[in-house]
N, C-alpha and C. Protein backbone atom coordinates (compact mmCIF):
# COMPACT_ATOMS: atom_id res chain seq x y z
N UNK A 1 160.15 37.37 -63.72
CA UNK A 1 160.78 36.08 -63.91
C UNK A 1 160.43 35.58 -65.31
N UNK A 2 161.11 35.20 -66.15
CA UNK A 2 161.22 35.45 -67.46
C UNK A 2 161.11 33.59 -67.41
N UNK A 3 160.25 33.05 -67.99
CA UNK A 3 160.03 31.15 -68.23
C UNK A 3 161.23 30.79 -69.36
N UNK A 4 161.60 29.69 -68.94
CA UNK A 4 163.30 29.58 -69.80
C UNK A 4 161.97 28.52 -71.16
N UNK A 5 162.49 27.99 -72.08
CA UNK A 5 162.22 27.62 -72.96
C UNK A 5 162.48 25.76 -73.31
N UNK A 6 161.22 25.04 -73.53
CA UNK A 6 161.42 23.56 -73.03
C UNK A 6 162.34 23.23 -73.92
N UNK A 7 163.64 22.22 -73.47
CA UNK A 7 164.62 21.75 -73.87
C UNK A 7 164.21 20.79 -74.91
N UNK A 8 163.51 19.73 -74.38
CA UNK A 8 163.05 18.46 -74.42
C UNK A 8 162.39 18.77 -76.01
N UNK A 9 162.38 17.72 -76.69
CA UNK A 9 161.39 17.72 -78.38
C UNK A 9 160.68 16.93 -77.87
N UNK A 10 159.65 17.15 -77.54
CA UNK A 10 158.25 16.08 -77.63
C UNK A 10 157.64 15.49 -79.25
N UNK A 11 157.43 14.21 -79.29
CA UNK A 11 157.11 13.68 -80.25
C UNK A 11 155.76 12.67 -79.96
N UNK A 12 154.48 13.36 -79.85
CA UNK A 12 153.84 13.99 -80.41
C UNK A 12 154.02 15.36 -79.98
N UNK A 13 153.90 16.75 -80.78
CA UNK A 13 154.45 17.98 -79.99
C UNK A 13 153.34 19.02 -79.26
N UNK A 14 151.96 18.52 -79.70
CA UNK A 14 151.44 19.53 -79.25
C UNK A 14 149.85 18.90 -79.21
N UNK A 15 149.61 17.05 -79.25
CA UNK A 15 148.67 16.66 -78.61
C UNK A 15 148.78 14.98 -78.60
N UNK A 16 147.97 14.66 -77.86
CA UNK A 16 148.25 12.85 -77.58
C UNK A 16 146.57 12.62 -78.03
N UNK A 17 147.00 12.01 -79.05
CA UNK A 17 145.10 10.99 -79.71
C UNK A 17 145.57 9.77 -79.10
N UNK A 18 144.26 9.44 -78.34
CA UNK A 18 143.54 7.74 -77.94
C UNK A 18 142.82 7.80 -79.11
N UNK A 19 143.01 6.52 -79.75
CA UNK A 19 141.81 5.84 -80.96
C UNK A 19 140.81 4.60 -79.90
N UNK A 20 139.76 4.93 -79.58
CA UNK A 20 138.90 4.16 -79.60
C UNK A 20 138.92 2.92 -80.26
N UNK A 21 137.84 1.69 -79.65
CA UNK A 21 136.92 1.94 -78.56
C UNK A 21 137.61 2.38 -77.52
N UNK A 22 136.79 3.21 -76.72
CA UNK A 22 137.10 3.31 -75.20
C UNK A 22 136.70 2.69 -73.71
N UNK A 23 136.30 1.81 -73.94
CA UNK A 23 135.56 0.68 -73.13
C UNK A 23 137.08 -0.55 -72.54
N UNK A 24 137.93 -0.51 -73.32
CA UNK A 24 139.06 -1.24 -72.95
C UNK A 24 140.50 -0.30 -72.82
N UNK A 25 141.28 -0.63 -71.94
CA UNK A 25 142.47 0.23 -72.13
C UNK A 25 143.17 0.91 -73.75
N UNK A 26 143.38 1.85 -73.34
CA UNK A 26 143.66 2.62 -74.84
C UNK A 26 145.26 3.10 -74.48
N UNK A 27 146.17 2.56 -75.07
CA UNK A 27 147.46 3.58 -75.07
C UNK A 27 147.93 4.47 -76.25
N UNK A 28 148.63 5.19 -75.78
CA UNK A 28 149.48 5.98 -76.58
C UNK A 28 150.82 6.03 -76.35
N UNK A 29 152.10 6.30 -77.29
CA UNK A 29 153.25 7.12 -76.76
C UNK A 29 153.75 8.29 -76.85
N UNK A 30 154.67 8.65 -76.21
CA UNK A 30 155.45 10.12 -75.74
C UNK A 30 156.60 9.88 -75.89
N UNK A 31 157.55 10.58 -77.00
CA UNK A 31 158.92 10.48 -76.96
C UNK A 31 159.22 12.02 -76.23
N UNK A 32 160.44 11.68 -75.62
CA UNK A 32 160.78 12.98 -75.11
C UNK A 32 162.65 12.99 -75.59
N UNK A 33 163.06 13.53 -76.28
CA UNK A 33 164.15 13.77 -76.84
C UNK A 33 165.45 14.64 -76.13
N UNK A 34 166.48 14.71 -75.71
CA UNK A 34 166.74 15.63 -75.51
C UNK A 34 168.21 15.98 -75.47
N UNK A 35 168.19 16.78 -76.63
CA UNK A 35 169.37 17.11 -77.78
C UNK A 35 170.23 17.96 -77.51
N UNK A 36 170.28 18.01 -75.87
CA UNK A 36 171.66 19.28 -75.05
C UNK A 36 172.43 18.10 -74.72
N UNK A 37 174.05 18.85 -74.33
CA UNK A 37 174.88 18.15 -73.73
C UNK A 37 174.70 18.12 -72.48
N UNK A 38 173.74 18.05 -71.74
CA UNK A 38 173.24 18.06 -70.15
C UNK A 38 172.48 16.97 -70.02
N UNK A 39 172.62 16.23 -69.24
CA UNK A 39 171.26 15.41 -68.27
C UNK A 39 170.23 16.36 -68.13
N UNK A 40 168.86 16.02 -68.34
CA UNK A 40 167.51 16.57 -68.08
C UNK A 40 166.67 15.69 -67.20
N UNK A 41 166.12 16.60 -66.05
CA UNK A 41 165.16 15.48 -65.41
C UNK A 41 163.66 15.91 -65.96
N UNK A 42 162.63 14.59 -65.90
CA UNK A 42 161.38 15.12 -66.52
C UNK A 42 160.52 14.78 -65.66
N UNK A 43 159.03 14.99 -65.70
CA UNK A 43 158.29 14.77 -65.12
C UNK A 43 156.68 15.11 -66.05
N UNK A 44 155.82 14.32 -65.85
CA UNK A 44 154.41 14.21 -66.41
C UNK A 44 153.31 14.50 -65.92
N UNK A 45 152.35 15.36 -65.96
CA UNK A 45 151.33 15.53 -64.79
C UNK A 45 150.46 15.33 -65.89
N UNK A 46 149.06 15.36 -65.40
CA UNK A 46 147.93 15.72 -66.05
C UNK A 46 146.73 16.39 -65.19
N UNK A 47 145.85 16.58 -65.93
CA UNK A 47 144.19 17.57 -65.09
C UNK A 47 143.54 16.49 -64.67
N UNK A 48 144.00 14.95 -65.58
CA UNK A 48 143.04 13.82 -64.98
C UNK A 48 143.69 12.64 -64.42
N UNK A 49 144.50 12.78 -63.28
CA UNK A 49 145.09 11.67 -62.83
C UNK A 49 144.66 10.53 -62.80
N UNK A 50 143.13 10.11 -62.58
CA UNK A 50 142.40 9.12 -62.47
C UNK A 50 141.77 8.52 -63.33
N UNK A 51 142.06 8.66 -64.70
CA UNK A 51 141.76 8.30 -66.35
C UNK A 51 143.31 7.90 -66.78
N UNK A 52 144.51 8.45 -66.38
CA UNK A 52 145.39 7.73 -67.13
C UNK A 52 146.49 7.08 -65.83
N UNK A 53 147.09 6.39 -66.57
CA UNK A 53 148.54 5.88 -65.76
C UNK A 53 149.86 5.84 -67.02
N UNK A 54 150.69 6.98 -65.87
CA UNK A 54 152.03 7.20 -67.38
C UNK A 54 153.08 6.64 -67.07
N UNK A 55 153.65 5.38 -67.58
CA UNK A 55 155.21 4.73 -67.35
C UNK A 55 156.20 5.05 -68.12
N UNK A 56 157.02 5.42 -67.78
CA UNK A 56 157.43 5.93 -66.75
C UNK A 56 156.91 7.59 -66.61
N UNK A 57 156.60 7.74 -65.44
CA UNK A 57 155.80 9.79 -65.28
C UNK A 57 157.29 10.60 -64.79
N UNK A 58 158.51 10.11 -64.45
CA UNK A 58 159.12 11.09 -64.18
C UNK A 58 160.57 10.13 -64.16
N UNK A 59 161.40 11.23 -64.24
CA UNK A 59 162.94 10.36 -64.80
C UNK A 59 164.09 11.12 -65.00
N UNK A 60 164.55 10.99 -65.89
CA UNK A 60 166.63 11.50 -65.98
C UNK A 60 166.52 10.88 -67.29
N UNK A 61 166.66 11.79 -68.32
CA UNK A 61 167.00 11.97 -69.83
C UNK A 61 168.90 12.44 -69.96
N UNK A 62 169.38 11.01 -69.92
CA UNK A 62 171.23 11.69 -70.68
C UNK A 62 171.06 12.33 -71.71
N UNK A 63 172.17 13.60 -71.43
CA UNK A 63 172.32 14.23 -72.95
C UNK A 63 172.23 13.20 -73.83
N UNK A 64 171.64 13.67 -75.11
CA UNK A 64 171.55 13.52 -76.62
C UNK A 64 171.02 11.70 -76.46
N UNK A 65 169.93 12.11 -75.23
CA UNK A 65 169.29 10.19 -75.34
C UNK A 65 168.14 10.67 -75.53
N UNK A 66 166.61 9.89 -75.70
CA UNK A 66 165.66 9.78 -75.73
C UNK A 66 165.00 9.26 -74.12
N UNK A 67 163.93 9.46 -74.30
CA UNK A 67 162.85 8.49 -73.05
C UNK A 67 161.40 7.83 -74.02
N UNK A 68 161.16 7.16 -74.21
CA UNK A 68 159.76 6.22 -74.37
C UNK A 68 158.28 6.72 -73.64
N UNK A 69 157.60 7.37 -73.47
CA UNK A 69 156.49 7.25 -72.18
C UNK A 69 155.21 6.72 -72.84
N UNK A 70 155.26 5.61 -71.82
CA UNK A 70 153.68 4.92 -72.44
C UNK A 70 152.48 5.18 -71.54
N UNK A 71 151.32 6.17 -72.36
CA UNK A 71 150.07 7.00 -71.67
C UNK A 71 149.18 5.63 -72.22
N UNK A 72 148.71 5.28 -70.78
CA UNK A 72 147.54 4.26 -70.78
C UNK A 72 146.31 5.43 -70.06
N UNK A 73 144.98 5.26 -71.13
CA UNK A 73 143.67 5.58 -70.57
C UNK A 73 142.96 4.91 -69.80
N UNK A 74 142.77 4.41 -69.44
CA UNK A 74 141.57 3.85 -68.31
C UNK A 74 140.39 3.61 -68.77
N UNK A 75 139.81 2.60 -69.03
CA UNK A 75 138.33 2.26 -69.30
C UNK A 75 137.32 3.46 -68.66
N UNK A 76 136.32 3.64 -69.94
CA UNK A 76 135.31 4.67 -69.59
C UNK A 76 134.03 4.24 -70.54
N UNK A 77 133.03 4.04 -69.23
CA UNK A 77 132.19 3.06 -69.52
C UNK A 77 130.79 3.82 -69.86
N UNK A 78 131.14 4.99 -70.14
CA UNK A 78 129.70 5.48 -71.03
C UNK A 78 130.66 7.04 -72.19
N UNK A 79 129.36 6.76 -73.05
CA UNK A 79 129.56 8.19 -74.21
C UNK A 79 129.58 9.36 -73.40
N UNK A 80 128.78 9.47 -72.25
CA UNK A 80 128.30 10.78 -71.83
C UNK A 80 129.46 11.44 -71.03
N UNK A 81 130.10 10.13 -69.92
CA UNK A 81 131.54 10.31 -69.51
C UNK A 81 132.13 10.85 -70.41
N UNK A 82 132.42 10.05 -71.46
CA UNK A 82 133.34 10.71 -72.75
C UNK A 82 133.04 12.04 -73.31
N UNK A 83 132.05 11.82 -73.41
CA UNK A 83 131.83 13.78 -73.68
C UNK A 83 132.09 14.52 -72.69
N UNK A 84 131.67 14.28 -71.75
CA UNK A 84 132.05 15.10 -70.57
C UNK A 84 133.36 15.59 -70.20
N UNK A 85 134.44 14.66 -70.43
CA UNK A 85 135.77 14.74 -70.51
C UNK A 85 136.63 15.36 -71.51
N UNK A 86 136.06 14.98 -72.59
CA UNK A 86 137.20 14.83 -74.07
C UNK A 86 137.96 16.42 -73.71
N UNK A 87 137.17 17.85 -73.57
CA UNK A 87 138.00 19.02 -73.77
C UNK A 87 138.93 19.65 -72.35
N UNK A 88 138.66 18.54 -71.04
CA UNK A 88 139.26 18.78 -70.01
C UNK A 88 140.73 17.94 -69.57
N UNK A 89 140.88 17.30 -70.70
CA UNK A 89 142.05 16.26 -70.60
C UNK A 89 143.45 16.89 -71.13
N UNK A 90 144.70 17.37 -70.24
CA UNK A 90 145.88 17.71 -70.56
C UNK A 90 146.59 17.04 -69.92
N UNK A 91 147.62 17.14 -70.71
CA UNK A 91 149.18 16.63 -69.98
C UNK A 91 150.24 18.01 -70.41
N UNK A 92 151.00 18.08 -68.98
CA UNK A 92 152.12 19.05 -68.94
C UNK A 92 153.58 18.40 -68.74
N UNK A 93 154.48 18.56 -69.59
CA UNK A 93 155.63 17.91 -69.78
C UNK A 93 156.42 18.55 -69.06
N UNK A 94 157.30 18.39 -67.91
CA UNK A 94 157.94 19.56 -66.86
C UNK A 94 159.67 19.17 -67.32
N UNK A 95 160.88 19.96 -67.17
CA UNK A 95 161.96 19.46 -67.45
C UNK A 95 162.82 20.63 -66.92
N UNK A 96 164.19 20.05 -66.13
CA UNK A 96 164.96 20.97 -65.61
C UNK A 96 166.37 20.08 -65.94
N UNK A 97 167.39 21.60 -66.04
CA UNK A 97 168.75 20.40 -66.29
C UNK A 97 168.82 19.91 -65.20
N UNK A 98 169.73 18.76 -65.73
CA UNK A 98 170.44 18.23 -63.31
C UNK A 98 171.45 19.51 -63.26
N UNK A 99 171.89 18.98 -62.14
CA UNK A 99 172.42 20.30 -61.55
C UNK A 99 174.23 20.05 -62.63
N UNK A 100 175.20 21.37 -62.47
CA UNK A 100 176.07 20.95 -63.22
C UNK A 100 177.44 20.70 -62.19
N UNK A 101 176.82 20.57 -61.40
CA UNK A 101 178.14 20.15 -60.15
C UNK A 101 177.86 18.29 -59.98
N UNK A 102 176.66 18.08 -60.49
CA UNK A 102 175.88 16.72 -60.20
C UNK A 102 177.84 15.47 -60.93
N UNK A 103 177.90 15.05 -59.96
CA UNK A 103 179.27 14.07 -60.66
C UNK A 103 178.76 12.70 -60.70
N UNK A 104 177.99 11.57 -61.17
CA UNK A 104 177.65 10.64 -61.52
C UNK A 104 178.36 9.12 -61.58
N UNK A 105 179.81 10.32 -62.27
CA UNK A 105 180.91 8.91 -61.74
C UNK A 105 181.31 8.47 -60.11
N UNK A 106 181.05 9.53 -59.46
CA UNK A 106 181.78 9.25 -58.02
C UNK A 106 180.55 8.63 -57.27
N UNK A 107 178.99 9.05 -57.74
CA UNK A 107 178.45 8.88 -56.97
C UNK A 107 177.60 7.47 -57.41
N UNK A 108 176.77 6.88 -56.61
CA UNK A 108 176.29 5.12 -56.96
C UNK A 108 174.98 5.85 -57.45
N UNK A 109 174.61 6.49 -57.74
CA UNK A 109 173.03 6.99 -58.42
C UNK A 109 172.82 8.72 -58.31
N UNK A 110 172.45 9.37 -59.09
CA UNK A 110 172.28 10.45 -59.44
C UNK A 110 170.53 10.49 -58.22
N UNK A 111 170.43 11.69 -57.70
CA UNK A 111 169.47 12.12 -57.06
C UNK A 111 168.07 12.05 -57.51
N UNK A 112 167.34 11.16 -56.77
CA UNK A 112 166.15 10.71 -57.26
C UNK A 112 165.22 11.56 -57.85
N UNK A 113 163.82 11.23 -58.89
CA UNK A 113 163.47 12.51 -59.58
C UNK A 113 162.87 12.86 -58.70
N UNK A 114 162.09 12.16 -57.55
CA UNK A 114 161.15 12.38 -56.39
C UNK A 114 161.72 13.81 -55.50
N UNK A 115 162.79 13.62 -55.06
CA UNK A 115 163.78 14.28 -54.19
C UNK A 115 164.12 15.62 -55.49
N UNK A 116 164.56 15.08 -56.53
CA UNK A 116 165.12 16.18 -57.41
C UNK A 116 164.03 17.77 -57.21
N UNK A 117 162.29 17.17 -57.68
CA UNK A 117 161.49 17.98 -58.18
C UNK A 117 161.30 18.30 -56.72
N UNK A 118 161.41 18.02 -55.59
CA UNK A 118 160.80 18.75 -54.42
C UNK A 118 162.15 20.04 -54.15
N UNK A 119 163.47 20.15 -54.72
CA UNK A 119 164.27 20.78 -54.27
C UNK A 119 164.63 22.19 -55.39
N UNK A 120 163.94 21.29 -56.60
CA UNK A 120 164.55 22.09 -57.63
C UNK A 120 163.73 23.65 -57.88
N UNK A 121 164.35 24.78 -58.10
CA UNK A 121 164.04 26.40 -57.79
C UNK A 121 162.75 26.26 -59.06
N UNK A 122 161.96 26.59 -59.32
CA UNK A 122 160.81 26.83 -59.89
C UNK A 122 161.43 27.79 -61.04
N UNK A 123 162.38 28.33 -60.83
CA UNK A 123 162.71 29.54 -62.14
C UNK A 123 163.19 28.58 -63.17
N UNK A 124 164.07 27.34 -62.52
CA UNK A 124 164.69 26.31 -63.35
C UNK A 124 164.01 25.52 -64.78
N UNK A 125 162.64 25.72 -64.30
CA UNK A 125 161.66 24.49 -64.53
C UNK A 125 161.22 24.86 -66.38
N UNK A 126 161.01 23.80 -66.96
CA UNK A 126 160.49 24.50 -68.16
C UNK A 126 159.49 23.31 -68.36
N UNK A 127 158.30 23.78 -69.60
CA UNK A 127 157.31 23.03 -69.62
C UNK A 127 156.62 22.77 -71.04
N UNK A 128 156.46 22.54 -71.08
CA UNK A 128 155.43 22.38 -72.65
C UNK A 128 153.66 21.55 -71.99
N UNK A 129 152.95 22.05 -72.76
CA UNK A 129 151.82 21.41 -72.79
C UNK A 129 151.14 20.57 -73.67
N UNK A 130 149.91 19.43 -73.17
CA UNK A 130 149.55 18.64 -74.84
C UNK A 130 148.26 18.74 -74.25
N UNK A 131 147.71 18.95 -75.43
CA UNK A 131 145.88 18.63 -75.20
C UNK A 131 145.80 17.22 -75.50
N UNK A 132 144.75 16.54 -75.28
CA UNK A 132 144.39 15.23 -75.45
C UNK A 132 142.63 15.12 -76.43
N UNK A 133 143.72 14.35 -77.67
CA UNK A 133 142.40 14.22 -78.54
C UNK A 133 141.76 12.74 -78.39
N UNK A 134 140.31 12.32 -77.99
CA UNK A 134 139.95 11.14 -78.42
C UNK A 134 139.18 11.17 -79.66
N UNK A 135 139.61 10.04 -80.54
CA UNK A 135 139.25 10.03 -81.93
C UNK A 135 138.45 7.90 -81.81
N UNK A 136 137.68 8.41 -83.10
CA UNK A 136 137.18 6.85 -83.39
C UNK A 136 137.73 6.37 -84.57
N UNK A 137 137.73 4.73 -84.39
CA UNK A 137 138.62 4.59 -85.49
C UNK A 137 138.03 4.49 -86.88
N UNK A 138 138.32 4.50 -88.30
CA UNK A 138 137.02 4.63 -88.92
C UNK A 138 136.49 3.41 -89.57
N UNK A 139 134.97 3.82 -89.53
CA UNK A 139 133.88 3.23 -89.27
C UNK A 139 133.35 2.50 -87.96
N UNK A 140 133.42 3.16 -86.95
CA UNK A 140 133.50 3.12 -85.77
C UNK A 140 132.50 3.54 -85.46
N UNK A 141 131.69 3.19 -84.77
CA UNK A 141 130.41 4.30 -84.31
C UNK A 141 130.38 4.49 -82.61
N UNK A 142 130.38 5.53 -82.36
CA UNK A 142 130.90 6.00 -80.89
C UNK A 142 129.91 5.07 -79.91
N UNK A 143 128.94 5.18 -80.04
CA UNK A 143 128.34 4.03 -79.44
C UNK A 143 128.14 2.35 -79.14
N UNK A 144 128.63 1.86 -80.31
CA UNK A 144 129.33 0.62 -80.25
C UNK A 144 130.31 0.47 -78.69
N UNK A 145 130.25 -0.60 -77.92
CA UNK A 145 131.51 -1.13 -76.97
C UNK A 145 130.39 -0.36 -75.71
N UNK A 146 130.08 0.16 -75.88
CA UNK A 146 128.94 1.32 -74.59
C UNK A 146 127.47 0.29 -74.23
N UNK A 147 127.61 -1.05 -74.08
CA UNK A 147 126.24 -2.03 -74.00
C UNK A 147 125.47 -2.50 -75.50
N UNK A 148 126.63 -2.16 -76.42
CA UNK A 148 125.93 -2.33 -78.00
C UNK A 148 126.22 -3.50 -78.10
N UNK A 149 126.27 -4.58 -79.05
CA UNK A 149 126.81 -5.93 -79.18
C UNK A 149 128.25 -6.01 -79.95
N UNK A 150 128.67 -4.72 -80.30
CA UNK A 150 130.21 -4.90 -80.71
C UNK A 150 131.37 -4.92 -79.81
N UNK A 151 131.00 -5.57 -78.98
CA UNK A 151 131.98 -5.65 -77.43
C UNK A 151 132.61 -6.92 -77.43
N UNK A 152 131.95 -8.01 -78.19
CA UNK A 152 133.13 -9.51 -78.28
C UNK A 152 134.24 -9.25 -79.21
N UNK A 153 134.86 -10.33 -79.40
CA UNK A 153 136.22 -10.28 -80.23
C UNK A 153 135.64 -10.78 -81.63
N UNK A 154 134.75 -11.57 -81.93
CA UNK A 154 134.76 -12.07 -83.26
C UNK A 154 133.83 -10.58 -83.63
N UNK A 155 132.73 -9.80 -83.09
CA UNK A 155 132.47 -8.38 -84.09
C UNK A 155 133.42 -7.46 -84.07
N UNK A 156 134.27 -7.37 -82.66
CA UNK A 156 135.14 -6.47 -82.78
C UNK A 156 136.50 -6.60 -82.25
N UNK A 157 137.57 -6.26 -83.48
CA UNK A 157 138.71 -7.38 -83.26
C UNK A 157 139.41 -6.09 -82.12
N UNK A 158 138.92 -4.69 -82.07
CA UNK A 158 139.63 -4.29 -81.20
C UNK A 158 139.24 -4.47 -79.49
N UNK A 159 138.23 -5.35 -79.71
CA UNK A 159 138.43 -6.63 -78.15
C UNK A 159 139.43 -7.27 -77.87
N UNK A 160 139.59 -7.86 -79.08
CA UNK A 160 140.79 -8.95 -79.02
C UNK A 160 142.32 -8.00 -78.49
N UNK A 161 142.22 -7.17 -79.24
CA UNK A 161 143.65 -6.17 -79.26
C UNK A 161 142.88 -5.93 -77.63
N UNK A 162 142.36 -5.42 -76.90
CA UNK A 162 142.35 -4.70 -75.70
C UNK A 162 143.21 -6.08 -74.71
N UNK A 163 142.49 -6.88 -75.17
CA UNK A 163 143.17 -8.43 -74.09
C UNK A 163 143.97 -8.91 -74.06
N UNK A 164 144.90 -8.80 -75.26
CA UNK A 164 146.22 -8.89 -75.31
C UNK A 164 146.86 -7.44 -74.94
N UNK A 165 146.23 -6.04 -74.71
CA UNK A 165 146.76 -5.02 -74.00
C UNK A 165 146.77 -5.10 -72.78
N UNK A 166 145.31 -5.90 -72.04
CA UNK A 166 145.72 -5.96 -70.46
C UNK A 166 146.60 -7.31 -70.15
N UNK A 167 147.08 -8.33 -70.76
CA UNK A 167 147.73 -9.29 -70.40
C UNK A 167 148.94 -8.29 -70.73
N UNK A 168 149.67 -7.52 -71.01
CA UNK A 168 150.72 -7.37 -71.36
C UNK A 168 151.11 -5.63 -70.28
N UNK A 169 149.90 -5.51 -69.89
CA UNK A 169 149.73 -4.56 -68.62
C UNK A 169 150.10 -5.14 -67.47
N UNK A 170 149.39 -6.49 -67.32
CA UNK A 170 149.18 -7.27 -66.16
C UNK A 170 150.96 -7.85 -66.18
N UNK A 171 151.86 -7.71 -67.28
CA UNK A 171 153.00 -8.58 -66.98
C UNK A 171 154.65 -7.14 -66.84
N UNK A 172 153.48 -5.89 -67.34
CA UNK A 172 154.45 -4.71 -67.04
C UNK A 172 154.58 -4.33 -65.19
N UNK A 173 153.03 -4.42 -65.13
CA UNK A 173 153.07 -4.70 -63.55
C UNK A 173 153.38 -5.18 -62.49
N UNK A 174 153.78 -6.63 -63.36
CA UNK A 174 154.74 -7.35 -61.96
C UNK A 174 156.03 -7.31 -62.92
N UNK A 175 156.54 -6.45 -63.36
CA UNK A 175 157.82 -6.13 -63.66
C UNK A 175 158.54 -4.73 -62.45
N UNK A 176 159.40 -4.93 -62.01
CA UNK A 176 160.20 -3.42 -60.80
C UNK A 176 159.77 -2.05 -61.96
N UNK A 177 159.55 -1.20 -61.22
CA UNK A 177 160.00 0.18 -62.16
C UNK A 177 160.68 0.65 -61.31
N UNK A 178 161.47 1.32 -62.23
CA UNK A 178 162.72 2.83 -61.27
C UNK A 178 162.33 3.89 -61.12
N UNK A 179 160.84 4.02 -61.43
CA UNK A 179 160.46 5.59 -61.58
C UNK A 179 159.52 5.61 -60.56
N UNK A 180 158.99 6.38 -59.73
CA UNK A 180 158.05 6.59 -58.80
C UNK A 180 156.78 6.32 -59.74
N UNK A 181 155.10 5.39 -59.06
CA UNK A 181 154.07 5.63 -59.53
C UNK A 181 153.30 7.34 -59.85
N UNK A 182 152.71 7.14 -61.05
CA UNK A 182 152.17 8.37 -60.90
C UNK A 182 150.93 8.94 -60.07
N UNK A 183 151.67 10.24 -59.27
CA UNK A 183 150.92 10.91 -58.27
C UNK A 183 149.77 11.33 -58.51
N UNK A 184 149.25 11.94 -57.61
CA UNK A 184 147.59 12.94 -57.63
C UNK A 184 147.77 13.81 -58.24
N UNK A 185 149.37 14.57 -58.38
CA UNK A 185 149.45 16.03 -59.29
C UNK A 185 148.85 15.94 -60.20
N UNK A 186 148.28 17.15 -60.67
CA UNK A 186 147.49 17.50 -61.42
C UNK A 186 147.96 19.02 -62.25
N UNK A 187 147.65 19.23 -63.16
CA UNK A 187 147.83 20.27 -64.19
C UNK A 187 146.42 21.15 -64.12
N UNK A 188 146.71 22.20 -63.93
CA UNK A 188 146.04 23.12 -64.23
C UNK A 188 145.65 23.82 -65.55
């Protein structure tokens, strides 16, 4: 069985950096591109389900549209965690066309991605992978935000930035999504 070749242009293409501190939510984004005349469905896993949350993790890319994905890290409240982690952290980008009988006009919604990925043949599937880099920002000292005193907003303004990241978490949250939350799957 011969692996077909990922459709999709990922933008970042071949890793996702969190900039520190890591003591407050850290995001990143994921463009996923995709430059066929086909609908593509996608989907997001990672090795650490329980360090990130990805909005949207799975979806329906129209030909020659884009998708947005915003990778939030999860507070991690020691260095040693962080070391422990930094070289076990991936994300796998999954993508299959829709089907080409799929008719969109006749029907009130195209087949959910939930339903899609439980039906769709595994030969279909194509994938790309990203390693995950955490970086500090510079002059940053990895220990700072870890019980050091650079944890307020007036020493460190990327306090301030984390609190206007969870107020703006806290208002994505009570917003509907169309995409299923992201699952336990995990990447190998």
């Amino acid at each position: 069985m011969t692996k077909q070749t990922q459709i999709l242009i990922l933008e970042p293409s071949t890793e996702l950096t969190f900039t520190g501190p890591f003591t407050e939510y850290v995001n990143t984004n994921l463009t996923l591109a995709n430059p066929s005349s086909r609908d593509v469905y996608f989907k997001v896993k990672t090795t650490a389900p329980k360090f990130y949350c990805v909005r949207p993790n799975s979806g329906i890319i129209k030909a020659k549209d884009k998708a947005q994905i915003n990778v939030m890290l999860q507070p991690i409240d020691s260095p040693e965690i962080l070391e422990s982690e930094r070289s076990r952290h991936k994300f796998m980008i999954q993508s299959a066309f829709a089907p080409d009988n799929a008719d969109y006009s006749t029907s009130s919604s195209p087949t959910p991605p939930e339903q899609f990925w439980k039906e769709v043949d595994a030969s279909q599937v194509m994938d790309s992978k990203l390693r995950v880099i955490f970086q500090w920002p510079f002059g940053y000292s990895p220990n700072e935000g870890f019980g050091g005193d650079a944890t307020n907003s007036s020493a460190n303004p990327s306090a301030a930035k984390s609190s206007e990241t969870k107020q703006m978490l806290r208002q994505q949250a009570e917003k509907p999504v169309n995409s299923p939350t992201m699952s336990s799957e995990s990447v190998s």
